[in-house]
Protein backbone atom coordinates (compact mmCIF):
# COMPACT_ATOMS: atom_id res chain seq x y z
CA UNK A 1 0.03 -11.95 -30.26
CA UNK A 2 1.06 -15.37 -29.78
CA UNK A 3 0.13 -18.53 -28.50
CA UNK A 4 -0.44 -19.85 -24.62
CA UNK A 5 3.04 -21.81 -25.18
CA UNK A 6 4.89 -18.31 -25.65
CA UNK A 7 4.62 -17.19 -21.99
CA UNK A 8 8.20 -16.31 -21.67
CA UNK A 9 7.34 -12.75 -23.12
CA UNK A 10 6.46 -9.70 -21.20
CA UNK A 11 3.32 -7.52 -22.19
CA UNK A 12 3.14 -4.04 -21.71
CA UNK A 13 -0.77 -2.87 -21.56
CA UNK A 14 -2.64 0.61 -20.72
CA UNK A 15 -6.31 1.02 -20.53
CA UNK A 16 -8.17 4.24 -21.11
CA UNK A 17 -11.24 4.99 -19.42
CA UNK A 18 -14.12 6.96 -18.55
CA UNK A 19 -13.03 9.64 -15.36
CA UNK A 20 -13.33 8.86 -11.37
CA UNK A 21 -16.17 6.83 -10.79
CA UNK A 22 -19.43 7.55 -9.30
CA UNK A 23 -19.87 5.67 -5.77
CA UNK A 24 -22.28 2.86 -7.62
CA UNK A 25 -20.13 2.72 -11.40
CA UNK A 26 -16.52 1.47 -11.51
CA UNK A 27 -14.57 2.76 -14.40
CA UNK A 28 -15.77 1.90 -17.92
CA UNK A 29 -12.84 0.78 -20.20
CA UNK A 30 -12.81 2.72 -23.31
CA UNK A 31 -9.60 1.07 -24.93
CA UNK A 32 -6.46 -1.43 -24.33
CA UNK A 33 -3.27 -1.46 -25.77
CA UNK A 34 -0.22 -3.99 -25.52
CA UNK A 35 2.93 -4.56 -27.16
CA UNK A 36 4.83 -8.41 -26.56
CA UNK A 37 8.38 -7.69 -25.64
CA UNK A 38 11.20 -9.82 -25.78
CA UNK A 39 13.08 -9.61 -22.28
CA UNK A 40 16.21 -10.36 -23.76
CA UNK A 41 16.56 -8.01 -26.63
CA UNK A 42 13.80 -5.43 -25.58
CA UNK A 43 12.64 -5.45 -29.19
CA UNK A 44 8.67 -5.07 -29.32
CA UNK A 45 7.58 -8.38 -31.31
CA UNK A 46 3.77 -7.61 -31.68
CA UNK A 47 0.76 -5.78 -30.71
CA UNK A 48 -2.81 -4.95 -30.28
CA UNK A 49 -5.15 -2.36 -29.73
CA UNK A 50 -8.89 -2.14 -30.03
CA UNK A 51 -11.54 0.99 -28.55
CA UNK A 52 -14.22 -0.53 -26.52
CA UNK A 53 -17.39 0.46 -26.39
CA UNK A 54 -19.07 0.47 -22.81
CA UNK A 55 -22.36 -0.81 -22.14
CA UNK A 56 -23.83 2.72 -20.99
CA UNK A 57 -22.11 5.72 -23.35
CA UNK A 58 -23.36 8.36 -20.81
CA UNK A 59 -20.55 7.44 -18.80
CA UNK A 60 -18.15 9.06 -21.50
CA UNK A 61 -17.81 12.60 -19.78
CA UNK A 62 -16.66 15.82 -20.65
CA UNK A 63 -13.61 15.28 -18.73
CA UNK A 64 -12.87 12.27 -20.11
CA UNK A 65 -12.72 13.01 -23.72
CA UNK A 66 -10.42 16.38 -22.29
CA UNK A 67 -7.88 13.62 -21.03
CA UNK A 68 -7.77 10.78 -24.13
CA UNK A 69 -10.24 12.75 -26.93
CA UNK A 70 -12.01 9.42 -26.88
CA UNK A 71 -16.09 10.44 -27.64
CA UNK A 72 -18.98 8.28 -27.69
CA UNK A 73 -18.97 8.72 -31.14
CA UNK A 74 -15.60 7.07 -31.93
CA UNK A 75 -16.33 3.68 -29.49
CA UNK A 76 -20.38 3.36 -30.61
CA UNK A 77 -19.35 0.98 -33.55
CA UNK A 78 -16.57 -1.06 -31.55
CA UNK A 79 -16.71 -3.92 -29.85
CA UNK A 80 -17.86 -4.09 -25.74
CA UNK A 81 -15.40 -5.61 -23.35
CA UNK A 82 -17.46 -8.98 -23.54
CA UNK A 83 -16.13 -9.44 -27.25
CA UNK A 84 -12.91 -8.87 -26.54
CA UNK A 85 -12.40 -10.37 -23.36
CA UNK A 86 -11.04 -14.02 -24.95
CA UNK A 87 -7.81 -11.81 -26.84
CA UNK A 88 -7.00 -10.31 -23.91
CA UNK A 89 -7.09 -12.86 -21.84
CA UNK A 90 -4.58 -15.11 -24.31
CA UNK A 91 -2.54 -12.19 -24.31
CA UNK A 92 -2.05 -11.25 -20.82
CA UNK A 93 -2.70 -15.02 -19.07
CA UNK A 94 0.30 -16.55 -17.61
CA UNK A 95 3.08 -13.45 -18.76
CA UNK A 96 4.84 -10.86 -16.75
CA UNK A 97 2.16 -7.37 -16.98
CA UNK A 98 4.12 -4.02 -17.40
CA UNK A 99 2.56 -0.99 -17.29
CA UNK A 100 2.43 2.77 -15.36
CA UNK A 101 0.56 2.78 -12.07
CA UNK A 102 -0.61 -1.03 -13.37
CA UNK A 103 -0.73 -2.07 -9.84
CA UNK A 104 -3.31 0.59 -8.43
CA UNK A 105 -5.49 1.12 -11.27
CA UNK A 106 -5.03 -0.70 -14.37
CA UNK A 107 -4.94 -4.01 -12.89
CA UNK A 108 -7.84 -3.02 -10.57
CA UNK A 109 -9.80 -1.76 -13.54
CA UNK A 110 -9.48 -5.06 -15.47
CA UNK A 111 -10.12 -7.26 -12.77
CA UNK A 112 -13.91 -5.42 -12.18
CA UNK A 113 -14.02 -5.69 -15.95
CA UNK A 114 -13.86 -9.55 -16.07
CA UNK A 115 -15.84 -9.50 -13.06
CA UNK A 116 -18.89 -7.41 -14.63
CA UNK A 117 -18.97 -10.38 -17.08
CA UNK A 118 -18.97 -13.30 -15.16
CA UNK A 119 -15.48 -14.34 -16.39
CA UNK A 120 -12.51 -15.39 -14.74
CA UNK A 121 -9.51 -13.05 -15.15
CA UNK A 122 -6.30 -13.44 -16.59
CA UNK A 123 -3.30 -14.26 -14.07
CA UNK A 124 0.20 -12.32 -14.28
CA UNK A 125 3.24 -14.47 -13.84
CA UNK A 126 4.37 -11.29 -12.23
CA UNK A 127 4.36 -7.76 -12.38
CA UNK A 128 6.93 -4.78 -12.92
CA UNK A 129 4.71 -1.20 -11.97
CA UNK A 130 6.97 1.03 -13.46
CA UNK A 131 5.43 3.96 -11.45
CA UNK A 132 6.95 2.11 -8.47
CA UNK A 133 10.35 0.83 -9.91
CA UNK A 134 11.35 3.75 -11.38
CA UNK A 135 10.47 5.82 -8.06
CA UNK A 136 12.66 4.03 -6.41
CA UNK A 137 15.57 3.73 -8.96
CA UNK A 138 15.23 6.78 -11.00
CA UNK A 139 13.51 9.17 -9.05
CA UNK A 140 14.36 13.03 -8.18
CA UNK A 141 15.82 13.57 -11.18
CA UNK A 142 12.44 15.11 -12.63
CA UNK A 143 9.80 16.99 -10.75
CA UNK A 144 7.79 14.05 -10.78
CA UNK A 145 7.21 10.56 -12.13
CA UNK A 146 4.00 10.58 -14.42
CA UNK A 147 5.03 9.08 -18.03
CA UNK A 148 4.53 13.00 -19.53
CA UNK A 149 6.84 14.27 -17.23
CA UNK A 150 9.70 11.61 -18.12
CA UNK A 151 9.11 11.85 -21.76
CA UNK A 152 10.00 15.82 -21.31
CA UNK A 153 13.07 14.64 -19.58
CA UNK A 154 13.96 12.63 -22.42
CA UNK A 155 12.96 14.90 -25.30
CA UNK A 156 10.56 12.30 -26.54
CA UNK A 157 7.05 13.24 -27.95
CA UNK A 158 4.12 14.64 -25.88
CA UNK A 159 1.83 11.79 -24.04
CA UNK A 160 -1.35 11.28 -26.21
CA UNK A 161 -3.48 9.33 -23.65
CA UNK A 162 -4.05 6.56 -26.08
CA UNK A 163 -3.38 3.37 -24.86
CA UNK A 164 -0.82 2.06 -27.26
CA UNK A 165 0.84 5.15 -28.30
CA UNK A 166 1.40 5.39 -24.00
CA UNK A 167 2.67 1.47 -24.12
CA UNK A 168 5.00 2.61 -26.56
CA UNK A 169 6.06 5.42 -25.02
CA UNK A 170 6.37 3.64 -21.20
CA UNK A 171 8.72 1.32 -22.66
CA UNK A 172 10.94 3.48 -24.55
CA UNK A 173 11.08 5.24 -20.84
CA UNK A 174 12.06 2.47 -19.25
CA UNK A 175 14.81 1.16 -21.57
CA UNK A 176 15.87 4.92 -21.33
CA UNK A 177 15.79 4.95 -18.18
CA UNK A 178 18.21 1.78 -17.94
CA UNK A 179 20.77 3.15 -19.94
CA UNK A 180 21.20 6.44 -17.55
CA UNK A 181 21.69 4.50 -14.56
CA UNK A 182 23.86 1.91 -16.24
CA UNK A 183 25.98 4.36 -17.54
CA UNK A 184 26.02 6.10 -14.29
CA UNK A 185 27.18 3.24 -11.81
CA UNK A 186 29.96 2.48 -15.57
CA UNK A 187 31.18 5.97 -15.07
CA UNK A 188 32.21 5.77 -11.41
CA UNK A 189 33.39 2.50 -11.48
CA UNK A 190 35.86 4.06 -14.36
CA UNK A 191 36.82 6.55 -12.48
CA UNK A 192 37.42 4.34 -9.05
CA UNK A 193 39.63 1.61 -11.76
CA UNK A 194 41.75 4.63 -12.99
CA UNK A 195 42.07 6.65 -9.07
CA UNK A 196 43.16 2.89 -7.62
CA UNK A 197 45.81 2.54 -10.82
CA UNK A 198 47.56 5.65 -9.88
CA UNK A 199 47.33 5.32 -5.71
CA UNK A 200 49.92 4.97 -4.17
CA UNK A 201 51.12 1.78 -1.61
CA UNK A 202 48.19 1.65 1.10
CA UNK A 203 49.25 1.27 4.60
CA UNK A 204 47.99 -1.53 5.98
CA UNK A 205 47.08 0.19 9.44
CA UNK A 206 45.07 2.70 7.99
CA UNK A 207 42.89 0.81 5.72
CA UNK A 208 40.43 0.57 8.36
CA UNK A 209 38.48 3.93 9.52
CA UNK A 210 35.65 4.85 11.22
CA UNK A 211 34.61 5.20 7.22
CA UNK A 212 34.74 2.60 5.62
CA UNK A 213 34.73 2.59 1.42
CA UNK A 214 33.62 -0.91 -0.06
CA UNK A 215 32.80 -1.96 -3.55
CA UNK A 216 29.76 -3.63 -3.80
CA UNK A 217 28.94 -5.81 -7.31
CA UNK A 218 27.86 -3.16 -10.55
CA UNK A 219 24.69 -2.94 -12.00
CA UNK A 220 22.18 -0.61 -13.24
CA UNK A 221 20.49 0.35 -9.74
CA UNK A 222 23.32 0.00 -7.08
CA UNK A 223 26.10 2.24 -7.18
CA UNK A 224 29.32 2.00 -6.59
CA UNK A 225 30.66 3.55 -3.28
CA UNK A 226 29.40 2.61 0.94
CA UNK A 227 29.59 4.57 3.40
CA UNK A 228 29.69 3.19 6.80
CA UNK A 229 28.10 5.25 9.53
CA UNK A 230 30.40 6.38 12.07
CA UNK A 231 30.13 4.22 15.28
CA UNK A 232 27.42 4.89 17.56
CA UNK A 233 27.07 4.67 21.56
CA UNK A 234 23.84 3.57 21.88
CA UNK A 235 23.91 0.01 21.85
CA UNK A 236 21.68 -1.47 19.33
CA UNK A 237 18.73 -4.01 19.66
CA UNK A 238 19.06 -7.09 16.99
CA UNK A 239 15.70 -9.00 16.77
CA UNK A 240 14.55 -11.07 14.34
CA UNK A 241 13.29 -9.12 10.76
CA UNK A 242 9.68 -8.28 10.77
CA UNK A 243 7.25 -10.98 8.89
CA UNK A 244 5.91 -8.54 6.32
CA UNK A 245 7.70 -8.91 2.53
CA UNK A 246 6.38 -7.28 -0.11
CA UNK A 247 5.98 -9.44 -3.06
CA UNK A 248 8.36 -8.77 -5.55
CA UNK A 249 7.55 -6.87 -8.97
CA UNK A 250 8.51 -9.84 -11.03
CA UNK A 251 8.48 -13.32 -9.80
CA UNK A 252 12.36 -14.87 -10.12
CA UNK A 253 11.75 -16.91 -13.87
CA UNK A 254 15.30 -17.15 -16.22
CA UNK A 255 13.08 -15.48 -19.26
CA UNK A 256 12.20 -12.25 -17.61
CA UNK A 257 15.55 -10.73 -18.38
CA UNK A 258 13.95 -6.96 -18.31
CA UNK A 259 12.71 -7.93 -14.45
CA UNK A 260 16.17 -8.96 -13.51
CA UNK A 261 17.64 -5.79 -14.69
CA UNK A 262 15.37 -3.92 -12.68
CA UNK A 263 15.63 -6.59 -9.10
CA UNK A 264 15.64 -4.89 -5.50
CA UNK A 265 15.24 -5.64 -2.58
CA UNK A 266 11.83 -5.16 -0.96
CA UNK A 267 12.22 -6.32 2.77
CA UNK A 268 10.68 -4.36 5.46
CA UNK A 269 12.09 -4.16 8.85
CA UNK A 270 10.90 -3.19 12.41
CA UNK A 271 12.79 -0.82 14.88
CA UNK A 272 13.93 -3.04 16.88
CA UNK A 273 15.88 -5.03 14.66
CA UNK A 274 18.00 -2.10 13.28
CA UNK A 275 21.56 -2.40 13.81
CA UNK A 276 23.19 1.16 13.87
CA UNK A 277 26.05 0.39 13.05
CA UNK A 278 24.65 -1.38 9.94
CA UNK A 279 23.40 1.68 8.50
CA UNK A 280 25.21 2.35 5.47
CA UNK A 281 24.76 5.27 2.27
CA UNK A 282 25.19 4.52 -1.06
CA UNK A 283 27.09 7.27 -3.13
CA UNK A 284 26.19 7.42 -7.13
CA UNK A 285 26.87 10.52 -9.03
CA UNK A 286 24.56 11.67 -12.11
CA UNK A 287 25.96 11.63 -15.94
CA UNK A 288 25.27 15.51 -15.70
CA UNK A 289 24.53 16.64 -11.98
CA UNK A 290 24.59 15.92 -8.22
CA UNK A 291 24.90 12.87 -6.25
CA UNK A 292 22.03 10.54 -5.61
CA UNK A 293 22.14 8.96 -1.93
CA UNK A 294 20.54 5.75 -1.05
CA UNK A 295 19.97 4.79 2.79
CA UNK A 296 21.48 1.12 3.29
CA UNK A 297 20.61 -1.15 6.05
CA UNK A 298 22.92 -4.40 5.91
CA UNK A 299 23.64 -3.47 2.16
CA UNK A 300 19.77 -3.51 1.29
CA UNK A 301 17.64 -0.41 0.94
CA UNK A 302 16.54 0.60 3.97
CA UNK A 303 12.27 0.12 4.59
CA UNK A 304 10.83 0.26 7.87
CA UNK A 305 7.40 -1.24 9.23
CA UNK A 306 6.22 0.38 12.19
CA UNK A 307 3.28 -1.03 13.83
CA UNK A 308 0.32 1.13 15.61
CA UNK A 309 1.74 4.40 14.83
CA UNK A 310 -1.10 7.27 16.38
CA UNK A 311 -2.56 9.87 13.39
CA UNK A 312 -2.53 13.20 15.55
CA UNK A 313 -4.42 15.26 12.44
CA UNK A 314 -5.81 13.57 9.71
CA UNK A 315 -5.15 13.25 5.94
CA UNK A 316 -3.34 16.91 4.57
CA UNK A 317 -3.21 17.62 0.75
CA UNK A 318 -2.03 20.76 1.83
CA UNK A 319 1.72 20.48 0.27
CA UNK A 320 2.01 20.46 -3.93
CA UNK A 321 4.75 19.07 -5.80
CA UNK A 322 7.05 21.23 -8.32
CA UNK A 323 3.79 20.83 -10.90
CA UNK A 324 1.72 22.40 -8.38
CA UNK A 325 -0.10 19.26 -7.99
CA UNK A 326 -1.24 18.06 -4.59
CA UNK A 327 0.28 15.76 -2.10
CA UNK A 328 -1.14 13.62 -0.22
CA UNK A 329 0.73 13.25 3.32
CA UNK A 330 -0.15 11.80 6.73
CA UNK A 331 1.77 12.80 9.79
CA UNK A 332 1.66 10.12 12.73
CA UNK A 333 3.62 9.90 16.09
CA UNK A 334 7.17 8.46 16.35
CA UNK A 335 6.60 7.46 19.97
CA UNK A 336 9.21 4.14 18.99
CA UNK A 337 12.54 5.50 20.79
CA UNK A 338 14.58 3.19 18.85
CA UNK A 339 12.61 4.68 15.07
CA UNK A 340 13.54 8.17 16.59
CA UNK A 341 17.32 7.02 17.07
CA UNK A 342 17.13 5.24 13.53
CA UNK A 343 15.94 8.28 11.68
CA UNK A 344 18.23 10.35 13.92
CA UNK A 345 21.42 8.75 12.17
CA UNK A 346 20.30 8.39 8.86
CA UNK A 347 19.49 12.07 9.01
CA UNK A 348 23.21 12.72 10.34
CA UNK A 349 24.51 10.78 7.45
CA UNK A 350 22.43 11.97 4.63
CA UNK A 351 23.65 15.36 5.59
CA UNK A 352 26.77 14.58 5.93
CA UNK A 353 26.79 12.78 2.35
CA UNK A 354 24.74 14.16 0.31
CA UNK A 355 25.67 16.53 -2.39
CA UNK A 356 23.99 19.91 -1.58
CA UNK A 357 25.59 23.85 -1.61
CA UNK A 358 25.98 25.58 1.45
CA UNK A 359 22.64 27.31 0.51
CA UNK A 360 20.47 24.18 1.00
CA UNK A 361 18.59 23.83 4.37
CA UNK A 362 18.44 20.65 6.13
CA UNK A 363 15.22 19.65 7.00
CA UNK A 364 15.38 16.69 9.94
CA UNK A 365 13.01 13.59 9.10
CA UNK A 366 11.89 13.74 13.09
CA UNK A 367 9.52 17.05 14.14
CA UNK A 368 9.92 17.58 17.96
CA UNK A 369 8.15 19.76 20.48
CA UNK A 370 10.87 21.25 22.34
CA UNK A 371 12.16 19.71 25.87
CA UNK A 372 10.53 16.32 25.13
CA UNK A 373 12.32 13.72 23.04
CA UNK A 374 10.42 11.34 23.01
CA UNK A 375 7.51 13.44 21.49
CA UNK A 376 8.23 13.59 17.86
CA UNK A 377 6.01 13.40 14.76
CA UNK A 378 7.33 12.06 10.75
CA UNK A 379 5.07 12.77 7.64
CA UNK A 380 4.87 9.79 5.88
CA UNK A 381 4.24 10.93 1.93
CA UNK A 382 1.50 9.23 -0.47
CA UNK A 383 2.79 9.41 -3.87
CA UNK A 384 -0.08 10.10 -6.01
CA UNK A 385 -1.04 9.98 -9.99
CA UNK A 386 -2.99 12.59 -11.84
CA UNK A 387 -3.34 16.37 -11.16
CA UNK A 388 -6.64 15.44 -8.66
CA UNK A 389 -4.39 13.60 -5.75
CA UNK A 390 -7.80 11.01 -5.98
CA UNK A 391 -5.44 8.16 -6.99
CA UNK A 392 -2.14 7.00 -5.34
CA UNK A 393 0.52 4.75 -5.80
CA UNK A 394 0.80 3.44 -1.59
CA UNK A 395 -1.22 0.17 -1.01
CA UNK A 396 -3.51 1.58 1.66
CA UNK A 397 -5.64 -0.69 3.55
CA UNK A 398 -8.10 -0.45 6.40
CA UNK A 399 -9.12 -3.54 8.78
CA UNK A 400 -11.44 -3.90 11.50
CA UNK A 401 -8.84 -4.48 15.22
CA UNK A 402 -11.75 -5.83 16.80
CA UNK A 403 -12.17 -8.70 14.09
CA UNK A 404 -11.39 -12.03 15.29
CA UNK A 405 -10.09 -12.96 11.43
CA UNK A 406 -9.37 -9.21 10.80
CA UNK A 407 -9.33 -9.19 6.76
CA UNK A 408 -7.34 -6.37 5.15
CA UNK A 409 -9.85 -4.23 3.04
CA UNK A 410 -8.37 -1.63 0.09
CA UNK A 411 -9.49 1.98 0.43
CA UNK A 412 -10.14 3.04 -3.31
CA UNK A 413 -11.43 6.29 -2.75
CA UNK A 414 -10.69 9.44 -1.12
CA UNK A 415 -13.36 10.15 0.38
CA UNK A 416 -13.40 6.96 2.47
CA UNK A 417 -9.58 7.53 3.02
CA UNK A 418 -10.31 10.67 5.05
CA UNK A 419 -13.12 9.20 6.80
CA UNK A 420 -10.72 6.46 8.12
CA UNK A 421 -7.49 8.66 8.47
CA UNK A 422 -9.20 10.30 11.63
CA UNK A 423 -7.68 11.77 14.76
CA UNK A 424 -5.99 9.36 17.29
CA UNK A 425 -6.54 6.36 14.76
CA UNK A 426 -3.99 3.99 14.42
CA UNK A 427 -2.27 2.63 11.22
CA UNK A 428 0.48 0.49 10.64
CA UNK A 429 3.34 1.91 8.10
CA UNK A 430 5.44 0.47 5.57
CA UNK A 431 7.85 2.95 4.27
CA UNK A 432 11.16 3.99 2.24
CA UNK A 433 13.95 6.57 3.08
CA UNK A 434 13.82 8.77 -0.11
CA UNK A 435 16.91 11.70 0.61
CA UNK A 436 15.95 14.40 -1.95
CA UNK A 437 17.43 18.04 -2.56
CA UNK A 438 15.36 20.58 -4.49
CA UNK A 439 15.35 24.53 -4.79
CA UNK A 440 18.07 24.75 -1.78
CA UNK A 441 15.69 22.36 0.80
CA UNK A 442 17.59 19.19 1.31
CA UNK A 443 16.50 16.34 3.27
CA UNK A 444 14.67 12.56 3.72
CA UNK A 445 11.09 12.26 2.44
CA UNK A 446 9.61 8.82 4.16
CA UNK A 447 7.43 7.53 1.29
CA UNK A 448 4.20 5.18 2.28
CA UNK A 449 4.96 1.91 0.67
CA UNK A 450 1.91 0.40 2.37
CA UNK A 451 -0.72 1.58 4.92
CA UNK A 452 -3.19 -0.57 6.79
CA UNK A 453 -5.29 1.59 8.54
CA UNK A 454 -7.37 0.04 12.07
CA UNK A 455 -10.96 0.57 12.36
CA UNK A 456 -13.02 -0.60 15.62
């Protein structure tokens, strides 16, 4: 697939495996798939695949084989992991990875892989999770965002499970996916070119309002219209922007063209250094449907890192999605007056914006006991993959408080998430404003980014 010198391509990879893993196995890799792309064309320029045998066939379950068909049988003549481990490596060292959910399991999974071997693992030169990108730029306009759901949406063929048939199939998404939103933010800024030819002389007095309409730079993920919120009494705190970042998809390189198409900002913010008056709504209007909102702060999308927020109940899968399938949700105390004001406003502007019939109910992002302000509770979401809710797409961590070096651990199972997600625990939470409207409920679903839960 090409030699070390042709780094500039991007790989898109899948692994299929054995199901969840006992507490002593990790997953056993029973194939990979990749396709090279070229990020400037998006033309597929070559593959491989290969089934893997793993070193103890027992662990190919009944409930495997019902996800990918892949039997002991089929994999008992193929090559183990250890034979293939050199190709892969030359094919995924030193390129941009691509892939569904990459981040949280099949990058995990290949790492233990190389590590069960004694071999050092191939390095990304960055990473696009299209789970995560397309969650944030294409999201709510299907039920959910697992790669069978999205080829539905597109009319494209049903999801075999097979690693390079699902490359395949992810990428055709994603270029898909592109064009929608590209043609989109075209079709408004059309429409703004051909409103602005036949408008009348503006008076210069009233071109400033307590809504204000700018137009931001086109592309494929920003639209095309900003709303200002309306000027608020409460005087505003301005600090300095929190330390965390979260580390870009796809490191900044001229060759990953694909990357740059899909760039965003990923800065998190505390309280405290939210202007009000800096909150701002972006307005873009489906090919075929309602408006999609997007909560601004300082023209950025607004994420929010709140430090040592309580967990009054524990872990709830008690909620499903439109599949029926569980989600995972956490509901901790807003006891920041300044995140109650924040999510106060963008509630009153989301309303006020977003494009939902009479018959809708708002739900507000802030749950209060009546008489106290100050005593108010958000559920903050855990996007999850697979019909089991035993995977998820939020970086959740745990550390020890009492640690003098206090190293960040990752949870990878549920059961040790619920044993850590425990009653008056604390956690710190890195989240997104995610307005949604679905089967007349309308609203602001605060998605967990990143978790880091605090042990003693």
């Amino acid at each position: 697939m090409g030699s070390v010198e042709d780094r500039p391509k991007i790989v898109f990879f899948d692994l299929e495996t054995t199901d969840i893993p006992s507490r002593n196995r990790s997953y056993a890799i029973l194939e990979y798939g990749s396709i090279l792309v070229c990020p400037k064309k998006l033309t597929e320029l070559d593959s491989y695949q290969t089934l893997v045998k793993p070193l103890d066939l027992s662990l190919i379950s009944a409930d495997s084989i019902r996800v990918n068909g892949i039997t002991a049988d089929d994999v008992v003549s193929c090559p183990t992991f250890s034979d293939i481990a050199d190709k892969v490596y030359d094919i995924l060292n030193g390129r941009v990875w691509a892939g569904h959910n990459i981040v949280m399991f099949d990058c995990v999974v290949l790492k233990e892989a190389y590590a069960q071997i004694n071999r050092k693992p191939p390095v990304p030169k960055g990473i696009i999770d299209t789970l995560k990108l397309l969650t944030e730029t294409f999201g709510r306009r299907t039920d959910n965002m697992k790669m069978a759901t999205l080829a539905k949406y597109f009319g494209l063929r049903q999801q075999s499970h097979r690693s390079l048939d699902d490359v395949r199939m992810n990428f055709e998404v994603v270029k898909l996916c592109a064009s929608v939103l590209f043609l989109e933010s075209s079709q408004q800024d059309t429409e703004n070119n051909w409103a602005s030819l036949n408008a009348g002389p503006t008076n210069s007095s009233k071109q400033k309002s307590t809504l204000e309409v700018t137009r931001p730079n086109i592309s494929p993920f920003t639209s095309t219209e900003t709303h200002t919120v309306p000027p608020n009494p409460v005087e505003s705190v301005n600090a300095q922007p929190g330390p965390f970042h979260r580390v870009s998809m796809v490191e900044e390189s001229s060759t990953t063209t694909l990357s740059n198409a899909f760039s965003n900002h990923n800065e998190f913010i505390d309280p405290d250094s939210v202007s009000l008056a800096s909150i701002t709504v972006t307005v873009a209007p489906f090919v075929n449907g309602p408006h999609r909102i997007q909560i601004l702060h300082k023209d950025i999308p607004m994420r929010i890192r709140c430090a040592g927020m309580r967990i009054p109940f524990g872990l709830s899968s008690n909620f499903v999605d439109q599949a029926g399938n569980p989600i995972l949700s956490l509901v901790v105390d807003a006891s920041s007056l300044n995140l109650c004001k924040i999510l106060d406003a963008c509630d009153n502007i989301a309303k006020r914006f977003h494009d939902f019939d009479g018959n809708s109910q708002w739900r507000p992002v802030l749950t209060r006991n009546t008489g106290f302000y100050n005593s108010a509770t958000i559920r903050l979401h855990i996007p999850t993959v697979g019909q089991d809710a035993t995977r998820w797409i939020t970086e959740i961590y745990y550390k020890n408080s009492s640690s003098i070096q206090c190293t960040q651990h990752l949870v990878s199972s549920r059961s040790e998430l619920n044993s850590l997600l425990l009653r008056g625990s604390l956690v710190d939470a890195y989240f997104s404003l995610d307005p949604y409207n679905y089967q007349k409920t309308a609203g602001i679903r605060l998605v967990a980014n990143k978790l880091i839960i605090h042990t003693s």
